[in-house]
C-alpha atoms as a PDB file:
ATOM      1  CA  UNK A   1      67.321 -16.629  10.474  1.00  0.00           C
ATOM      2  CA  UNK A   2      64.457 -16.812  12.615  1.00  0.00           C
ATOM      3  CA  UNK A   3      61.179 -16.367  11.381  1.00  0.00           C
ATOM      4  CA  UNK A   4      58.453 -13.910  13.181  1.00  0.00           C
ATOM      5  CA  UNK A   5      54.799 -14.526  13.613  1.00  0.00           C
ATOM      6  CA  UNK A   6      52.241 -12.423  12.712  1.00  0.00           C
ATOM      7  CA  UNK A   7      49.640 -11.276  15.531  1.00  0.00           C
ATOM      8  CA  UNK A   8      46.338 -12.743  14.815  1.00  0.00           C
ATOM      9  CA  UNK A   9      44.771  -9.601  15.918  1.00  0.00           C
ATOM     10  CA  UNK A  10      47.266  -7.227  13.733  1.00  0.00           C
ATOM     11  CA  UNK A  11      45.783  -9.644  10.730  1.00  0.00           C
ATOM     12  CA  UNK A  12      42.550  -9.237  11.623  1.00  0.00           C
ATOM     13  CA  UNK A  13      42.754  -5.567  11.444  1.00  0.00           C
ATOM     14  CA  UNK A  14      44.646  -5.143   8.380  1.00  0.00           C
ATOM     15  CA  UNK A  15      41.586  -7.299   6.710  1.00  0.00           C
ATOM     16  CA  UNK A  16      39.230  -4.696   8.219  1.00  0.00           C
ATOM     17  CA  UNK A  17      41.152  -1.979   7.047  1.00  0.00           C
ATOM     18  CA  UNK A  18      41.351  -2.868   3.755  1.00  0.00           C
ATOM     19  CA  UNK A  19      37.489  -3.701   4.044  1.00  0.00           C
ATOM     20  CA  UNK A  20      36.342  -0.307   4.801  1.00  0.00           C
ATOM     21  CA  UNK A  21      38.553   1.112   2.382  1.00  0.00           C
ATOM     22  CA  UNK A  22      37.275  -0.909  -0.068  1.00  0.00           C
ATOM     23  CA  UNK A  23      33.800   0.249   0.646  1.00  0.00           C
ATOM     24  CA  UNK A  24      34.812   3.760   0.779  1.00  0.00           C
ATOM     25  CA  UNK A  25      35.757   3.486  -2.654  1.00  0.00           C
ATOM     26  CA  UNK A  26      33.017   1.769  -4.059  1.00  0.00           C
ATOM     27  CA  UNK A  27      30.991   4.451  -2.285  1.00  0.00           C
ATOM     28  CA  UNK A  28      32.748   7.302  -3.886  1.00  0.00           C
ATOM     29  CA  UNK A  29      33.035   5.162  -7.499  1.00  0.00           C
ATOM     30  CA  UNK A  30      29.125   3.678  -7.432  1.00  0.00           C
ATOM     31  CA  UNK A  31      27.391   5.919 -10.404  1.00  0.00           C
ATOM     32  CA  UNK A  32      23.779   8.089  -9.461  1.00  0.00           C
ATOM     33  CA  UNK A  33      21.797   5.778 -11.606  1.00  0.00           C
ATOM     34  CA  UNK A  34      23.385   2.476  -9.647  1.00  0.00           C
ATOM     35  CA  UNK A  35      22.103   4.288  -6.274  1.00  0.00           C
ATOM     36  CA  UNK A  36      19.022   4.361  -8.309  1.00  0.00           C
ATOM     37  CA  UNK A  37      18.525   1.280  -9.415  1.00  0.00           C
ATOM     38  CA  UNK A  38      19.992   0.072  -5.651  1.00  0.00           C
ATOM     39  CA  UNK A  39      17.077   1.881  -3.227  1.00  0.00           C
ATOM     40  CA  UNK A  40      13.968   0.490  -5.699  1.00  0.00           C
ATOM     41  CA  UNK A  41      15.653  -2.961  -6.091  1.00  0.00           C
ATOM     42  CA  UNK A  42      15.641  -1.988  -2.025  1.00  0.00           C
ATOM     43  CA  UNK A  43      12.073  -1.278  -2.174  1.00  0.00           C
ATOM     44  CA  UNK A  44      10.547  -4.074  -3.784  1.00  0.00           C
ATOM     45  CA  UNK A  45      12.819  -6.675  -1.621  1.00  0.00           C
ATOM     46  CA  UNK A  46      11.042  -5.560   1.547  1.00  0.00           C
ATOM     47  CA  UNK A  47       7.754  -5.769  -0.521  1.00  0.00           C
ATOM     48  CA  UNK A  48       8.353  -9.391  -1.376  1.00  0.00           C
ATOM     49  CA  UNK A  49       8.770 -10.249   2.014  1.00  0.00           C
ATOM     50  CA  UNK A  50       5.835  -8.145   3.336  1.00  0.00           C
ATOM     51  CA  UNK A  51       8.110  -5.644   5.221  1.00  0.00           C
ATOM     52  CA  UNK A  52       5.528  -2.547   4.288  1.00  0.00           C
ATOM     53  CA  UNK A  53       6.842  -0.613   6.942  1.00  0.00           C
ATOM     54  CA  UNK A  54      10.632  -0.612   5.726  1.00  0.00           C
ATOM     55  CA  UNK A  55       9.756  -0.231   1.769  1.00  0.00           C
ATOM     56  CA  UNK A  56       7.367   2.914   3.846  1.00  0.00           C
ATOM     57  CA  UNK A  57      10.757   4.144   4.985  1.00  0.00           C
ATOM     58  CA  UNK A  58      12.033   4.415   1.581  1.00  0.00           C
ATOM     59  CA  UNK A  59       9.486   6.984   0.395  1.00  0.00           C
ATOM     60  CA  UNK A  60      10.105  10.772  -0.399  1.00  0.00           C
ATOM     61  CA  UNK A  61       8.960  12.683   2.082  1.00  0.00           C
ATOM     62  CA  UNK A  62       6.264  13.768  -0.160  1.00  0.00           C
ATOM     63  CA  UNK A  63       4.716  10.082  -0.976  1.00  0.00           C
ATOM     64  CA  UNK A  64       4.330   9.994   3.143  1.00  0.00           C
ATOM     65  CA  UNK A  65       2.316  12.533   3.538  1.00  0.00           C
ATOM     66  CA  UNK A  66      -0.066  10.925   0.616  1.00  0.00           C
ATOM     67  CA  UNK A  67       0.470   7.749   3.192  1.00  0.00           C
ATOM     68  CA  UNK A  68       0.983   6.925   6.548  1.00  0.00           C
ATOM     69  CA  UNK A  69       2.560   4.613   7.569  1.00  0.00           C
ATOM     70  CA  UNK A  70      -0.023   2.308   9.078  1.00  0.00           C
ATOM     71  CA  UNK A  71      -2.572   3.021   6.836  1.00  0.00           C
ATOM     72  CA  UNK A  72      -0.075   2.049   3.651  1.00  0.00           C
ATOM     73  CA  UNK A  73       1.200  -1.325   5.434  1.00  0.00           C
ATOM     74  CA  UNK A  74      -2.333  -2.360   6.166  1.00  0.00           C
ATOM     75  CA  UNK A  75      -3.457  -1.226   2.286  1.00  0.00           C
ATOM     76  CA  UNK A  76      -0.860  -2.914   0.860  1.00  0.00           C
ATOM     77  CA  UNK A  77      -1.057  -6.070   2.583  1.00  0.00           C
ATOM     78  CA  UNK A  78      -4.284  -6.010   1.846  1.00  0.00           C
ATOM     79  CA  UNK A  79      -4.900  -5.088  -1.447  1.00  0.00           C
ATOM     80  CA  UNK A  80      -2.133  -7.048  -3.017  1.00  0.00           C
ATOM     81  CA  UNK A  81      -1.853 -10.000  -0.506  1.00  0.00           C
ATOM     82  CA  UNK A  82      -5.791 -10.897  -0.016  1.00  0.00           C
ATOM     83  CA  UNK A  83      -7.471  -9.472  -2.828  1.00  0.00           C
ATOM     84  CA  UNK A  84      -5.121 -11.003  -5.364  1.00  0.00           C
ATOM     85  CA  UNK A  85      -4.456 -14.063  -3.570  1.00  0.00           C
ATOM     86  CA  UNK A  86      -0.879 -14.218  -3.723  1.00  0.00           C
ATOM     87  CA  UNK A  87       1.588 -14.895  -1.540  1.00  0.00           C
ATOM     88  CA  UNK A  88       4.990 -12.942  -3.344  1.00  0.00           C
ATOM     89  CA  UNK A  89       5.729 -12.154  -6.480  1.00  0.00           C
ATOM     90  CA  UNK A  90       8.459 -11.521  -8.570  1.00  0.00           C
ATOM     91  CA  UNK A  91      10.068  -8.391 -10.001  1.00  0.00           C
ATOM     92  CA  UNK A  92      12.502  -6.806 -12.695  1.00  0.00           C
ATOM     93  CA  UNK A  93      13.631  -3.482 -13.147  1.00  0.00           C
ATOM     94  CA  UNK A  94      14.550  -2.236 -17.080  1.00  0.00           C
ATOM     95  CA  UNK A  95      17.251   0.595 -16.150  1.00  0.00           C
ATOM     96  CA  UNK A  96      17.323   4.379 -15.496  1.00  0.00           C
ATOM     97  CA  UNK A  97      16.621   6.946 -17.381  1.00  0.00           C
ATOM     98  CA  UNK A  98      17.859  10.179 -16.071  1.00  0.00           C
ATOM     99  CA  UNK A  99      15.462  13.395 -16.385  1.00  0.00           C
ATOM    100  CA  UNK A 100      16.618  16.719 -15.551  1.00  0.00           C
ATOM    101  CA  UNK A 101      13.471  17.813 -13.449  1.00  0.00           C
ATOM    102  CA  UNK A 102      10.283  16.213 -13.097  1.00  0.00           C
ATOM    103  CA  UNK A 103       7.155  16.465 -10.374  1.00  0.00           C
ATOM    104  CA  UNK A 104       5.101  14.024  -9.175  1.00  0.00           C
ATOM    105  CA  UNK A 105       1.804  15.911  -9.105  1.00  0.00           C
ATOM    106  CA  UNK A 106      -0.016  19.063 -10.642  1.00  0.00           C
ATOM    107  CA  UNK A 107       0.420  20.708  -7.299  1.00  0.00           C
ATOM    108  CA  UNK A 108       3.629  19.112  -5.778  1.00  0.00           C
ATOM    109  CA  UNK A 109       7.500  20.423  -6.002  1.00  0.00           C
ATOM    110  CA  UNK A 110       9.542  20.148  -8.916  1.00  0.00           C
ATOM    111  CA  UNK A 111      12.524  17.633  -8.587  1.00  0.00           C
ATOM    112  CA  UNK A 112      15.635  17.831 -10.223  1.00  0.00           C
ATOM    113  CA  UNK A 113      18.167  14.708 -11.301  1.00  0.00           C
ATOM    114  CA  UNK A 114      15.257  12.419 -11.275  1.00  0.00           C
ATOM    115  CA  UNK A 115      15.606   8.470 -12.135  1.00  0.00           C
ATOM    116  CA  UNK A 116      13.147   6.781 -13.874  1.00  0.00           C
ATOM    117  CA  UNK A 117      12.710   2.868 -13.818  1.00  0.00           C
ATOM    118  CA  UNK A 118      10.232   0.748 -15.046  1.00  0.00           C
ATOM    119  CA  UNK A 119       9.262  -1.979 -12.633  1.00  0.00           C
ATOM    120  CA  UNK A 120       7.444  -4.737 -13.366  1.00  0.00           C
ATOM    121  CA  UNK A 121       6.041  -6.913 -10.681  1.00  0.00           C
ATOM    122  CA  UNK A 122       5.013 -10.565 -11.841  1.00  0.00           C
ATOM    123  CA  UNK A 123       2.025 -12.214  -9.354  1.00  0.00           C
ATOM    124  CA  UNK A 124       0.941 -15.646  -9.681  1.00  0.00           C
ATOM    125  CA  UNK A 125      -2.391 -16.014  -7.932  1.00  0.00           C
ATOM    126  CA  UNK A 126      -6.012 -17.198  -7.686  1.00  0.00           C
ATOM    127  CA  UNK A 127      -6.919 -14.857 -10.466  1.00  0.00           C
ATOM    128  CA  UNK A 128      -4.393 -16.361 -12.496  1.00  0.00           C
ATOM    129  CA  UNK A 129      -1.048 -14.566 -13.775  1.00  0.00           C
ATOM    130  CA  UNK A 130      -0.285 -11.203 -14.627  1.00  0.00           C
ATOM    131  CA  UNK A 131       2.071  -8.347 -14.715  1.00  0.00           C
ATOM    132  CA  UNK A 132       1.807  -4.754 -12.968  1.00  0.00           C
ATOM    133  CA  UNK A 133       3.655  -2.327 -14.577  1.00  0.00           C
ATOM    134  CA  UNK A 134       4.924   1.061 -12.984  1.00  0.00           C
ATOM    135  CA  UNK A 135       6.873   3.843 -13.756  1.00  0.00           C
ATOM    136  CA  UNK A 136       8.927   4.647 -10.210  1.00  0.00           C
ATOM    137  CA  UNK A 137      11.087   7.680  -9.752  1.00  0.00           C
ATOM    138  CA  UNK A 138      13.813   8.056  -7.506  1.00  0.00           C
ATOM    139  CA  UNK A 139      15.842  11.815  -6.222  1.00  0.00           C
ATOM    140  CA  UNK A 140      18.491  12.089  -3.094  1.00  0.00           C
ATOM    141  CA  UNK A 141      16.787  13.964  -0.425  1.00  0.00           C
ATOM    142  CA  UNK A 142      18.974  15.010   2.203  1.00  0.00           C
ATOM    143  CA  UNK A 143      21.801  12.555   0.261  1.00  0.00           C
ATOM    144  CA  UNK A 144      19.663   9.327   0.254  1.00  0.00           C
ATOM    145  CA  UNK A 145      17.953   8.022  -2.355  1.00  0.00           C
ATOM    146  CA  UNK A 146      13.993   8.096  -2.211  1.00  0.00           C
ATOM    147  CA  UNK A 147      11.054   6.208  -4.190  1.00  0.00           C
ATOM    148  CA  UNK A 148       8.398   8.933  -5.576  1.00  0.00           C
ATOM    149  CA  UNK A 149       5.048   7.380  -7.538  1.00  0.00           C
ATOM    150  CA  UNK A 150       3.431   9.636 -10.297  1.00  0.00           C
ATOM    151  CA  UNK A 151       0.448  11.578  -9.940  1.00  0.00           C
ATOM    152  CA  UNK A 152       0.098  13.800 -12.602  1.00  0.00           C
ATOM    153  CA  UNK A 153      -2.957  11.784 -14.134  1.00  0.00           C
ATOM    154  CA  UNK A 154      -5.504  12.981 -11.379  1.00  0.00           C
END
C-alpha cells in the first residue's frame, strides 16, 4: 500500500478555509449587544494608547459634527493627558442595556436599538486617583457600530 503525501499548499488552504468560515459564523452568531460592547471596548483601547484620531473614527456621524477631528485629538490629549497628569488609565465596561429609541440631544435625531454601557475610566495621576463615569451609547449606522455621548442636560 503506498502511502500519499499531502501538498503543503492544499493544507495550507484547507486551514484558511476553515478560518474564514469560522469567522463567517461567528459574524452571523455574535449577538447586537456583543457588537456593542465590542466598538466601545474599541473606543477606549485607542484612548489608552492616545490614538484620538481612530477612537474619532468611531463616532456617530452626529458626535463629529459636535467635533472635528483635530480639534477633539488635540482636546483630548490635552485635557485628560496634561491637565490631569496621567499617562493611561484603566477602564471597565458594566454591560448593555438595550433601549428601543433614544436621542442624544433636545434638538438631534431619534435613534432606535440603542445600547447603553456604563464606562468607567480609572486615572491615577498628580491629582491623585479617581474614577470618571459615563453613560456611552452605541446604534449601527450604515451596519457599523457607532459611539454617541449624551446631551440632553444642556
Amino acid at each position: 500500500m503506498r502511502r500519499r503525501n499531502v501538498p503543503v499548499k492544499g493544507l495550507f488552504m484547507g486551514i484558511l478555509l476553515i478560518a474564514a468560515v469560522l469567522m463567517m459564523v461567528r459574524c452571523v452568531f455574535v449577538s447586537s449587544d456583543q457588537q456593542a460592547v465590542a466598538v466601545v471596548n474599541e473606543f477606549y483601547q485607542y484612548e489608552q494608547q492616545g490614538d484620538f484620531a481612530s477612537s474619532w473614527a468611531l463616532f456617530h456621524s452626529e458626535m463629529k459634527k459636535r467635533f472635528g477631528k483635530g480639534a477633539y485629538i488635540q482636546d483630548r490629549a490635552h485635557v485628560f493627558m496634561n491637565h490631569f497628569g496621567v499617562e493611561t488609565f484603566t477602564y471597565t465596561l458594566d454591560g448593555a442595556e438595550k433601549l428601543d429609541k433614544w436621542e442624544m440631544s433636545k434638538e438631534g435625531p431619534a435613534f432606535k436599538n440603542v445600547y447603553k454601557i456604563l464606562v468607567t475610566q480609572t486615572y491615577k495621576g498628580k491629582y491623585g486617583n479617581f474614577d470618571l463615569k459615563q453613560e456611552v451609547f452605541t446604534v449601527k449606522e450604515k451596519e457599523k457600530w457607532c459611539i454617541l455621548w449624551d446631551y440632553n442636560g444642556q
